[in-house]
N, C-alpha and C. Protein backbone atom coordinates (compact mmCIF):
# COMPACT_ATOMS: atom_id res chain seq x y z
N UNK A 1 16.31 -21.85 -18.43
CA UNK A 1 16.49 -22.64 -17.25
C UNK A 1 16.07 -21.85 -16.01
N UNK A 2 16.67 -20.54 -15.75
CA UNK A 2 15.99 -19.38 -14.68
C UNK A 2 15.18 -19.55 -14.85
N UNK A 3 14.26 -19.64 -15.88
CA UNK A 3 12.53 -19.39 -15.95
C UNK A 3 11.76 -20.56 -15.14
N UNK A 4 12.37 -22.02 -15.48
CA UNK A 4 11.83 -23.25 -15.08
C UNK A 4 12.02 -23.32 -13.91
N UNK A 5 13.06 -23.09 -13.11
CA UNK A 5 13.31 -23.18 -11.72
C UNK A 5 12.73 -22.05 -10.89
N UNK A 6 12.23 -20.97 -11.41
CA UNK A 6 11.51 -19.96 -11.15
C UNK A 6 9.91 -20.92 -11.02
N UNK A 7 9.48 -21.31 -11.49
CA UNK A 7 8.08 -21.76 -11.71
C UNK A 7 8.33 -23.04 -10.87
N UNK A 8 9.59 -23.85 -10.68
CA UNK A 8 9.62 -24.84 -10.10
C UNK A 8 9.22 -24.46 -8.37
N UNK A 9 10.20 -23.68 -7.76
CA UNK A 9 10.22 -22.83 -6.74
C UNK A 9 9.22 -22.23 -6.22
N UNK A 10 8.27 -22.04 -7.09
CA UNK A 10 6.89 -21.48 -6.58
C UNK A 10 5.86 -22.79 -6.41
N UNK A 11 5.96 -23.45 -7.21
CA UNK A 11 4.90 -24.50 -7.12
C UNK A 11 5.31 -25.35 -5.79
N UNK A 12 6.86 -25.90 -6.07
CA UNK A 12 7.54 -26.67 -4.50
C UNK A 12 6.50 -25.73 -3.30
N UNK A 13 7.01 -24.03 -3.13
CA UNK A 13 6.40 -23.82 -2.48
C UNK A 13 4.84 -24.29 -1.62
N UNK A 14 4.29 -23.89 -3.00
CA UNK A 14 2.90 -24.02 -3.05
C UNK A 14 2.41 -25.31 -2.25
N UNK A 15 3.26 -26.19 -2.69
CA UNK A 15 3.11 -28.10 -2.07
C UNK A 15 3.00 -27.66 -0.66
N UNK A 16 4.53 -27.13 0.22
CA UNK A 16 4.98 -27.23 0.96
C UNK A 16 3.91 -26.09 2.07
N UNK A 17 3.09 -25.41 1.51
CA UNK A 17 2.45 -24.44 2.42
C UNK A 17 0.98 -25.26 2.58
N UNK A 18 0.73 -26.02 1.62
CA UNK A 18 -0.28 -26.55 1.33
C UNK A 18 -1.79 -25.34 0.43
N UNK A 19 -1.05 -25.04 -0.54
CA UNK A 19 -1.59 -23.90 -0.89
C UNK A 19 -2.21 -24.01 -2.38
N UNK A 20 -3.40 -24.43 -2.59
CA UNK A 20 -3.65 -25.35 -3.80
C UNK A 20 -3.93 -24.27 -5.58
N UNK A 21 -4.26 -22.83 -4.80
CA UNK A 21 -4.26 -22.00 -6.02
C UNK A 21 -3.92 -20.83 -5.60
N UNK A 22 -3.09 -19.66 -6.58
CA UNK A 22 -3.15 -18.40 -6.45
C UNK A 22 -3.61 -17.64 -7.22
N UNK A 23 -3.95 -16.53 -7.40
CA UNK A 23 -4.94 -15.18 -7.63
C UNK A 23 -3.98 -14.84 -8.13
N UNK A 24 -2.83 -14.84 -9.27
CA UNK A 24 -2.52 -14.04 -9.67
C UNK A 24 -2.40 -13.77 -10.98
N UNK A 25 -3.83 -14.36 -11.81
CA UNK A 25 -3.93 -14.69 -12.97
C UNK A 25 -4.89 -13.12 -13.62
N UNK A 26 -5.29 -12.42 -15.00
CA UNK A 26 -6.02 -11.61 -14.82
C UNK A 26 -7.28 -11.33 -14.26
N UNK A 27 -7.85 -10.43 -13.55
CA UNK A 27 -9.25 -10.29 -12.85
C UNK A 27 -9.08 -10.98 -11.58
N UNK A 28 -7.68 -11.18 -10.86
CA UNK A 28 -7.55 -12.01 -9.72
C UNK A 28 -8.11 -13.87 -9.94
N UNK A 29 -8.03 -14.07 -11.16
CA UNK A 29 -8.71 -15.27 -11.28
C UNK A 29 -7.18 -16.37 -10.84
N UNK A 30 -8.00 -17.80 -10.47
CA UNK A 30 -6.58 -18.43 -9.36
C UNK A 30 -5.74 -19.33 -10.62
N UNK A 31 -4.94 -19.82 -10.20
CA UNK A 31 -4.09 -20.70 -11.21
C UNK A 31 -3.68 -22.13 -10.24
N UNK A 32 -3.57 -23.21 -10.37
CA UNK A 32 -2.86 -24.27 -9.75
C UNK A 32 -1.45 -24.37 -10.12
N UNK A 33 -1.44 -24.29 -11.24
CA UNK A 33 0.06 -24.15 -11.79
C UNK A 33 0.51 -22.91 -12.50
N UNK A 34 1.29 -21.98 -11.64
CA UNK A 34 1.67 -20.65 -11.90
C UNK A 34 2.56 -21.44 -13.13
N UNK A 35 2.58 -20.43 -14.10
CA UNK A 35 3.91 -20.16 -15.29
C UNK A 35 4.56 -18.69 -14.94
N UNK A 36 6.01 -18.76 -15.67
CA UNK A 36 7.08 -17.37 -15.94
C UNK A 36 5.72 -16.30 -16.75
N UNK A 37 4.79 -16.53 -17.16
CA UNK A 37 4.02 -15.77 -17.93
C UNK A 37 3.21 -15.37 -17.03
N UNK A 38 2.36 -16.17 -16.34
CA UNK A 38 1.73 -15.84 -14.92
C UNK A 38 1.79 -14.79 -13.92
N UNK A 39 3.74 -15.03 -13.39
CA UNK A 39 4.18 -14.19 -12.68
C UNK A 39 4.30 -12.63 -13.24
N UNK A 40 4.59 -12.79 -14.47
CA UNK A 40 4.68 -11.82 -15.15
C UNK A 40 4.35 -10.69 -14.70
N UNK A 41 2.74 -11.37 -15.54
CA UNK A 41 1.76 -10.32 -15.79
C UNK A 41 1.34 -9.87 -14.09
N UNK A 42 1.49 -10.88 -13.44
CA UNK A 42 1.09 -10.49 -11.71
C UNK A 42 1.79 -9.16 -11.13
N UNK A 43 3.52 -9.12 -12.12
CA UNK A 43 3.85 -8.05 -11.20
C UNK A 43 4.17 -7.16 -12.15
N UNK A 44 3.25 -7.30 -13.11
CA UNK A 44 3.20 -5.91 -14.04
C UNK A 44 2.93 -4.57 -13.62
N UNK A 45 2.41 -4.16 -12.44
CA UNK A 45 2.08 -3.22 -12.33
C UNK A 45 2.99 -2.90 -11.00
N UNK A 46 4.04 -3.32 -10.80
CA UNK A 46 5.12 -3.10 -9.84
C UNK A 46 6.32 -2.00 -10.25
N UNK A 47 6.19 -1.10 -10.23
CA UNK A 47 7.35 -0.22 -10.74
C UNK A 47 8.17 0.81 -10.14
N UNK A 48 9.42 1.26 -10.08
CA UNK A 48 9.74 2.30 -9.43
C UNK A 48 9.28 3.55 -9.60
N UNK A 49 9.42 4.23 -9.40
CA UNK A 49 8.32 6.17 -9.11
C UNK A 49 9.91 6.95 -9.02
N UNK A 50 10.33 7.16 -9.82
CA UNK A 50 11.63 8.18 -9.78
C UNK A 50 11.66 9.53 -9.74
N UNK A 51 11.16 10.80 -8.69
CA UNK A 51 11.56 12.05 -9.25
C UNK A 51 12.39 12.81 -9.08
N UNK A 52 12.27 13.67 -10.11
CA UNK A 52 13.51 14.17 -10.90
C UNK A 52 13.14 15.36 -10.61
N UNK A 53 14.44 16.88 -10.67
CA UNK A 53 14.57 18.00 -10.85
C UNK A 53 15.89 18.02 -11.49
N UNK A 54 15.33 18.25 -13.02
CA UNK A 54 16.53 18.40 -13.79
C UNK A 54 17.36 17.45 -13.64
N UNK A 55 18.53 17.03 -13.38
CA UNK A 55 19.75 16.00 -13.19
C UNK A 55 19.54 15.34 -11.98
N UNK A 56 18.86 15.98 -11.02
CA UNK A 56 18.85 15.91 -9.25
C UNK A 56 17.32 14.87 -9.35
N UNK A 57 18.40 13.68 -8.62
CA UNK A 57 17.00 12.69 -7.96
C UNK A 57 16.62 12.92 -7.00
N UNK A 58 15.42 13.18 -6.77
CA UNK A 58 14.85 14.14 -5.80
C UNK A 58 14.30 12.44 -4.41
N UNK A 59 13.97 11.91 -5.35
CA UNK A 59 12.78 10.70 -4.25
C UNK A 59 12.70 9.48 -4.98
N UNK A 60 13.27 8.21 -4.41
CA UNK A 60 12.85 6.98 -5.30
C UNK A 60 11.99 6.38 -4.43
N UNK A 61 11.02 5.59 -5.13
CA UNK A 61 9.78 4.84 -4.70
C UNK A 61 9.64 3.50 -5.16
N UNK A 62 9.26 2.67 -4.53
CA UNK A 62 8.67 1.62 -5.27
C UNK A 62 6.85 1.23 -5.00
N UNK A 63 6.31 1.12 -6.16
CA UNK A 63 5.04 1.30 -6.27
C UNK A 63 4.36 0.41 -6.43
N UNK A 64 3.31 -0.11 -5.99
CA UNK A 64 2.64 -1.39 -6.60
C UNK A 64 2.60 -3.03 -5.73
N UNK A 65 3.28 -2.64 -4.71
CA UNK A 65 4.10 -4.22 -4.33
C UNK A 65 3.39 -4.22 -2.36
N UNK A 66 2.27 -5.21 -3.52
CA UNK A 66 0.87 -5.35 -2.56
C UNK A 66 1.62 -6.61 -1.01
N UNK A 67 0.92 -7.30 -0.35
CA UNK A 67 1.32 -7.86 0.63
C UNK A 67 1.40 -9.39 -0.10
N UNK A 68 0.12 -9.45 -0.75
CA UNK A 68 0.44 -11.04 -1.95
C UNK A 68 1.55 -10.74 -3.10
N UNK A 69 2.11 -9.64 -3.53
CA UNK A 69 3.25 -9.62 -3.85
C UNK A 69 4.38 -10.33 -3.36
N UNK A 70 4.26 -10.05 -2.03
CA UNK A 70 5.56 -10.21 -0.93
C UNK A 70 5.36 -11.89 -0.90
N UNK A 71 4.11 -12.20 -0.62
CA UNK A 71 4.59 -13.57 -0.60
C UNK A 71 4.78 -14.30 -1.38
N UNK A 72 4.33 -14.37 -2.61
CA UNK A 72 4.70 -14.86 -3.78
C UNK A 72 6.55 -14.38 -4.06
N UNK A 73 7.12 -13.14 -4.00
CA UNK A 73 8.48 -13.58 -3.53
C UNK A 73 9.02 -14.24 -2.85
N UNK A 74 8.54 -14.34 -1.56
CA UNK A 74 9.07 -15.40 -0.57
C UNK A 74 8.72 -16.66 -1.03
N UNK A 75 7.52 -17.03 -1.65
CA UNK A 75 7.42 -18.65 -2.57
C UNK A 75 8.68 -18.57 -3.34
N UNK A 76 9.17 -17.54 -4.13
CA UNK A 76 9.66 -17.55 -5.50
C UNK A 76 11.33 -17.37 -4.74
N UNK A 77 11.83 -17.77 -3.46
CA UNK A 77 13.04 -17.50 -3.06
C UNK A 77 13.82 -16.46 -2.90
N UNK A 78 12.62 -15.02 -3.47
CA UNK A 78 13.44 -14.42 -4.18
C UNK A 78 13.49 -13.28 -2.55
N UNK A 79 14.34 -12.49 -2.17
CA UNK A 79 14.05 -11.46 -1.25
C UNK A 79 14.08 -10.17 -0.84
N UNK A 80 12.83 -10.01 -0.45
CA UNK A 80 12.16 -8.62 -0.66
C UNK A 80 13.21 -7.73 -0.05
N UNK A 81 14.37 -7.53 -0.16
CA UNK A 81 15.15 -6.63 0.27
C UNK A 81 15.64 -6.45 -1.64
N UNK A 82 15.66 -7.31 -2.35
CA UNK A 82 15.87 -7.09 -3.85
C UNK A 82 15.06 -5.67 -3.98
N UNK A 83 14.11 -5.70 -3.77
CA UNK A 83 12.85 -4.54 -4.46
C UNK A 83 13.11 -3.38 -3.46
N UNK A 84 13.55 -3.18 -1.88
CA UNK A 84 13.34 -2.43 -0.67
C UNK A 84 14.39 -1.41 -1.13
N UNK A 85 15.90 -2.08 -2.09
CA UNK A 85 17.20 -1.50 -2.06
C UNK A 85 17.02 -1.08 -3.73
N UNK A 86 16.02 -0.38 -4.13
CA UNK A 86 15.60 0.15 -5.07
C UNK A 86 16.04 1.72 -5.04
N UNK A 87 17.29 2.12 -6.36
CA UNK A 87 17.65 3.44 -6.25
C UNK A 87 17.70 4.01 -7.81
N UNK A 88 18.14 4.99 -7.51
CA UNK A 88 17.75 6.29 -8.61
C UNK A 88 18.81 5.49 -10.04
N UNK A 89 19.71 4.03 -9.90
CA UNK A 89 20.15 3.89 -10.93
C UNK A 89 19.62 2.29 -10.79
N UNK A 90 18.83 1.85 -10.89
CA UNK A 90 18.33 0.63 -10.22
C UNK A 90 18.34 -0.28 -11.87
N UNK A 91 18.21 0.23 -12.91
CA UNK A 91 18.09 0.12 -14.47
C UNK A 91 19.48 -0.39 -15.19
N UNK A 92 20.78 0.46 -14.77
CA UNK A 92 21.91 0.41 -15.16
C UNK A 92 22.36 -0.90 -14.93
N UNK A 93 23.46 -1.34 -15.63
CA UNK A 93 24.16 -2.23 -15.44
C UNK A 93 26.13 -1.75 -16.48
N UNK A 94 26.62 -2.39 -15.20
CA UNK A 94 27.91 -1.81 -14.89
C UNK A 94 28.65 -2.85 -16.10
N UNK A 95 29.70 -1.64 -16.71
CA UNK A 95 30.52 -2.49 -17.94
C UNK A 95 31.90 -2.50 -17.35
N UNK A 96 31.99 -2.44 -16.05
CA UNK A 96 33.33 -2.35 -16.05
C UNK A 96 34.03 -3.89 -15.30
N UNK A 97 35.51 -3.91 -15.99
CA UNK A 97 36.16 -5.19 -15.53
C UNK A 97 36.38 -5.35 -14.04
């Protein structure tokens, strides 16, 4: 259901900007109707840059997250303060009650 309303959200967008294809298919080739597979692969190459000395996080980064990145989040609702507040445990997820 996340996935569909994910793809829903971008396309609404898309209507609403008047924006008839995006580039974020392989080789920059455009799509009319983005899919969850689409986006995917678009922000495959988006990743954090973590370094390390021994135990000590030295520098976190986020890498990859072009300006058509950004707007395709802002189509996708989603906000770029998600990706900005990127830290040295950004992976984890908390088991506690």
């Amino acid at each position: 259901m996340v996935l569909s309303l994910m793809e829903r959200n971008i396309r609404l967008s898309m209507a609403e900007l008047n924006i008839e294809k995006l580039p974020i298919l392989p080789q920059g080739m455009n799509t009319k109707t983005p899919t969850w597979s689409n986006l995917k692969y678009f922000f495959h190459q988006v990743y954090a840059l973590i370094i390390t000395e021994g135990q000590e996080v030295l520098k976190v980064t986020l890498k990859g997250l072009s300006h058509l990145h950004q707007k395709v989040l802002r189509w996708l609702k989603v906000p770029l303060s998600a990706y900005e507040l990127v830290d040295k445990d950004w992976w984890r997820f908390s088991l506690s009650s």
